[in-house]
Protein backbone atom coordinates (compact mmCIF):
# COMPACT_ATOMS: atom_id res chain seq x y z
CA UNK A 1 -7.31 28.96 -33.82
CA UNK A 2 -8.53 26.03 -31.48
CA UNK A 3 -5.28 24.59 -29.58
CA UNK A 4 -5.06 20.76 -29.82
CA UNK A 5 -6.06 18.63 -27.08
CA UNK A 6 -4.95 15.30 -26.46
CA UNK A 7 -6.57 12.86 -23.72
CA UNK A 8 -4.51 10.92 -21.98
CA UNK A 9 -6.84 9.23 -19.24
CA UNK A 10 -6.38 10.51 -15.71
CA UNK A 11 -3.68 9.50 -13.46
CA UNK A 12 -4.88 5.92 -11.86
CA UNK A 13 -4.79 4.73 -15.44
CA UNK A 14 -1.43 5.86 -16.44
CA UNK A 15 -0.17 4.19 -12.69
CA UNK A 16 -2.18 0.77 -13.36
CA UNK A 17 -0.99 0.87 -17.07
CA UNK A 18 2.88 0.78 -15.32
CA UNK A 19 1.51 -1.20 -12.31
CA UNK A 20 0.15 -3.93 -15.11
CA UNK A 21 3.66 -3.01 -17.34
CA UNK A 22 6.15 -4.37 -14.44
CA UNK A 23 4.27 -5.19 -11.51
CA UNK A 24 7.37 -7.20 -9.84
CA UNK A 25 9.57 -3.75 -10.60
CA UNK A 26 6.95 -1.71 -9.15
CA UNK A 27 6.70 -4.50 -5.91
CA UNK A 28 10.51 -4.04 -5.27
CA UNK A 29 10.16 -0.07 -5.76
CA UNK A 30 7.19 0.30 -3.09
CA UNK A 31 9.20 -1.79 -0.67
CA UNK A 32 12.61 0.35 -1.25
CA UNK A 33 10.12 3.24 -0.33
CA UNK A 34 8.99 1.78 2.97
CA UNK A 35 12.40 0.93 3.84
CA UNK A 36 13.68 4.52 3.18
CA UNK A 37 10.55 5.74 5.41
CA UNK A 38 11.56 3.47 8.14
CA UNK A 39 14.35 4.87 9.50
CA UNK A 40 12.63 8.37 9.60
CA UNK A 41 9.99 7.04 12.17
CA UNK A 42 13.05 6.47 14.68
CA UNK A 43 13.21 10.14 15.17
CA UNK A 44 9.63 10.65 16.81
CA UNK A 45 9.14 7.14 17.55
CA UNK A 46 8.77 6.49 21.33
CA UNK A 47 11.55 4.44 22.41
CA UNK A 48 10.39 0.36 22.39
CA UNK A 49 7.86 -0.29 25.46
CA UNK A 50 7.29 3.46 26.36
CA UNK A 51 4.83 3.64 23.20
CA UNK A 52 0.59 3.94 24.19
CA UNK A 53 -0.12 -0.09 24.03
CA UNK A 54 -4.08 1.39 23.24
CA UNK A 55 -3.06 2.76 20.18
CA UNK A 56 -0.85 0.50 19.04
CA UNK A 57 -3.70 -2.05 19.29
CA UNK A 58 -5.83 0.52 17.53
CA UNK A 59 -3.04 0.51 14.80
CA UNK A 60 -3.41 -3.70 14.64
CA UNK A 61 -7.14 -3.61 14.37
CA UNK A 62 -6.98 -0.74 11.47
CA UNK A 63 -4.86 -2.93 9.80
CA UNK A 64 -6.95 -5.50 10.41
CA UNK A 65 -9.68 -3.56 8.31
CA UNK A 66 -7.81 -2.96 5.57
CA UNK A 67 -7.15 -6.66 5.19
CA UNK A 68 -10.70 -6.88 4.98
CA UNK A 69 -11.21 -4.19 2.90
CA UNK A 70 -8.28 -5.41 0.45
CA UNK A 71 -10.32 -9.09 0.06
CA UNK A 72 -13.90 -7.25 -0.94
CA UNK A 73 -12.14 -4.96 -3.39
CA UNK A 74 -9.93 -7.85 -4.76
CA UNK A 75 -13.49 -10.06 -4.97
CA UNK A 76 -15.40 -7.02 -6.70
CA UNK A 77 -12.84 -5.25 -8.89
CA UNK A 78 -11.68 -6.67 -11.98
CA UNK A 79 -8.05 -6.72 -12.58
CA UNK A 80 -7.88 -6.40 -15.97
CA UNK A 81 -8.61 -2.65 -15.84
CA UNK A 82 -6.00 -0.04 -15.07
CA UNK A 83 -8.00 1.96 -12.44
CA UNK A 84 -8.89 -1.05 -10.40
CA UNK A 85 -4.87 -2.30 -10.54
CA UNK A 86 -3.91 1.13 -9.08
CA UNK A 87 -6.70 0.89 -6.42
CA UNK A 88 -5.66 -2.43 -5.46
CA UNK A 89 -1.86 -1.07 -5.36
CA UNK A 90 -2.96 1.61 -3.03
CA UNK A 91 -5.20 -0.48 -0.73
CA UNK A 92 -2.39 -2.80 -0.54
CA UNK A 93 -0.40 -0.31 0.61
CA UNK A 94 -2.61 1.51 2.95
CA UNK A 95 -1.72 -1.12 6.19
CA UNK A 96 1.85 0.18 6.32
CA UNK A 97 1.07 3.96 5.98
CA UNK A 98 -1.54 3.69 8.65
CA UNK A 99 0.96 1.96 11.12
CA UNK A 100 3.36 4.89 10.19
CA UNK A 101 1.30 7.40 10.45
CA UNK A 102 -0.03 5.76 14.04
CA UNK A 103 3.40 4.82 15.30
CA UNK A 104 4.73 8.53 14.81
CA UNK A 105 2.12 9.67 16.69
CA UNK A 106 3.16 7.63 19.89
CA UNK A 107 1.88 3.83 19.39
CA UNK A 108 4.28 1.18 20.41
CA UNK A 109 7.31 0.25 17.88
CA UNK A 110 5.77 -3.24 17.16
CA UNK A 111 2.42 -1.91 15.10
CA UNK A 112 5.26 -0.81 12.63
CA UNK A 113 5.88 -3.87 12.05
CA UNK A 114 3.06 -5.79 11.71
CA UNK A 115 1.63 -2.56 8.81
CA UNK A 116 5.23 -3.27 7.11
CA UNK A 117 4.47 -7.15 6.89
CA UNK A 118 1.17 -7.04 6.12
CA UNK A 119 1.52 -4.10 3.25
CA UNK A 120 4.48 -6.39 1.62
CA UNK A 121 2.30 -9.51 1.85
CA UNK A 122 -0.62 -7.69 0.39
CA UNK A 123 1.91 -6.31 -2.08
CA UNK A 124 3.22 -9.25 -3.55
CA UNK A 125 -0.24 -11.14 -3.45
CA UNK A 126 -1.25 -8.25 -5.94
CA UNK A 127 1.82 -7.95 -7.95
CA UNK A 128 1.54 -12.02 -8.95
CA UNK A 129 -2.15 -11.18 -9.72
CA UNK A 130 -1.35 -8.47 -12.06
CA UNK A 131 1.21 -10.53 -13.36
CA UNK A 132 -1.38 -13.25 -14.42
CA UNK A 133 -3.92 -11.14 -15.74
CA UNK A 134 -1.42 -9.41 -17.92
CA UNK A 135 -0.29 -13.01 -19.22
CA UNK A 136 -3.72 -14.14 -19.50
């Protein structure tokens, strides 16, 4: 007896399908995340001006990259397919877990900030998109 198998696509589908579902919903639930995250990076944060300036810069130019990188995925992938709108999610989110992950290990307080404003920028930028493919 053969058991029954049932494809379901793999899991950037199923999260574009629900990115491309509710896109705002998902826009407000990414940034509820970063502000629960925020708070965390106090603990190991270096207090404000004692951070490594160097690597904060680092943190500004990475961010900086992804940016770039954001615009020549957004110009080649279509977002009328459920794979790309997860890959655009996550590359939209990328600045702000870089400037975490950089900040926690000793760059000054302000590259938080800037990966925070740039991810939410990014974030709603791509939410209106998917938005307007999903009307169109």
């Amino acid at each position: 007896m053969r058991a029954a198998t049932c494809y379901r696509g793999d899991v950037a589908e199923r999260v574009g399908q629900a990115l491309r579902r509710a896109p705002y919903a998902w826009l407000v639930a990414t940034a509820a995340a970063m502000f629960v995250l925020v708070p965390a990076l106090g603990a190991v944060a270096e207090p404000a001006g004692e951070g490594n300036a160097g690597l904060a810069i680092v943190t500004a130019l990475l961010v900086a990259g992804q940016v770039i990188a954001w615009f020549v995925l957004r110009r080649d992938a279509r977002l009328d397919t459920d794979r790309s709108a997860s890959i655009q999610w996550a590359t939209s989110s990328a600045p702000f877990l870089v400037a975490f992950g950089l900040v926690a290990a000793g760059a000054e307080v302000w590259a938080m900030s800037v990966g925070f404003l740039v991810s939410v920028a990014l974030l709603l930028v791509t939410a209106r998109a998917l938005a307007r493919s999903r009307l169109a």
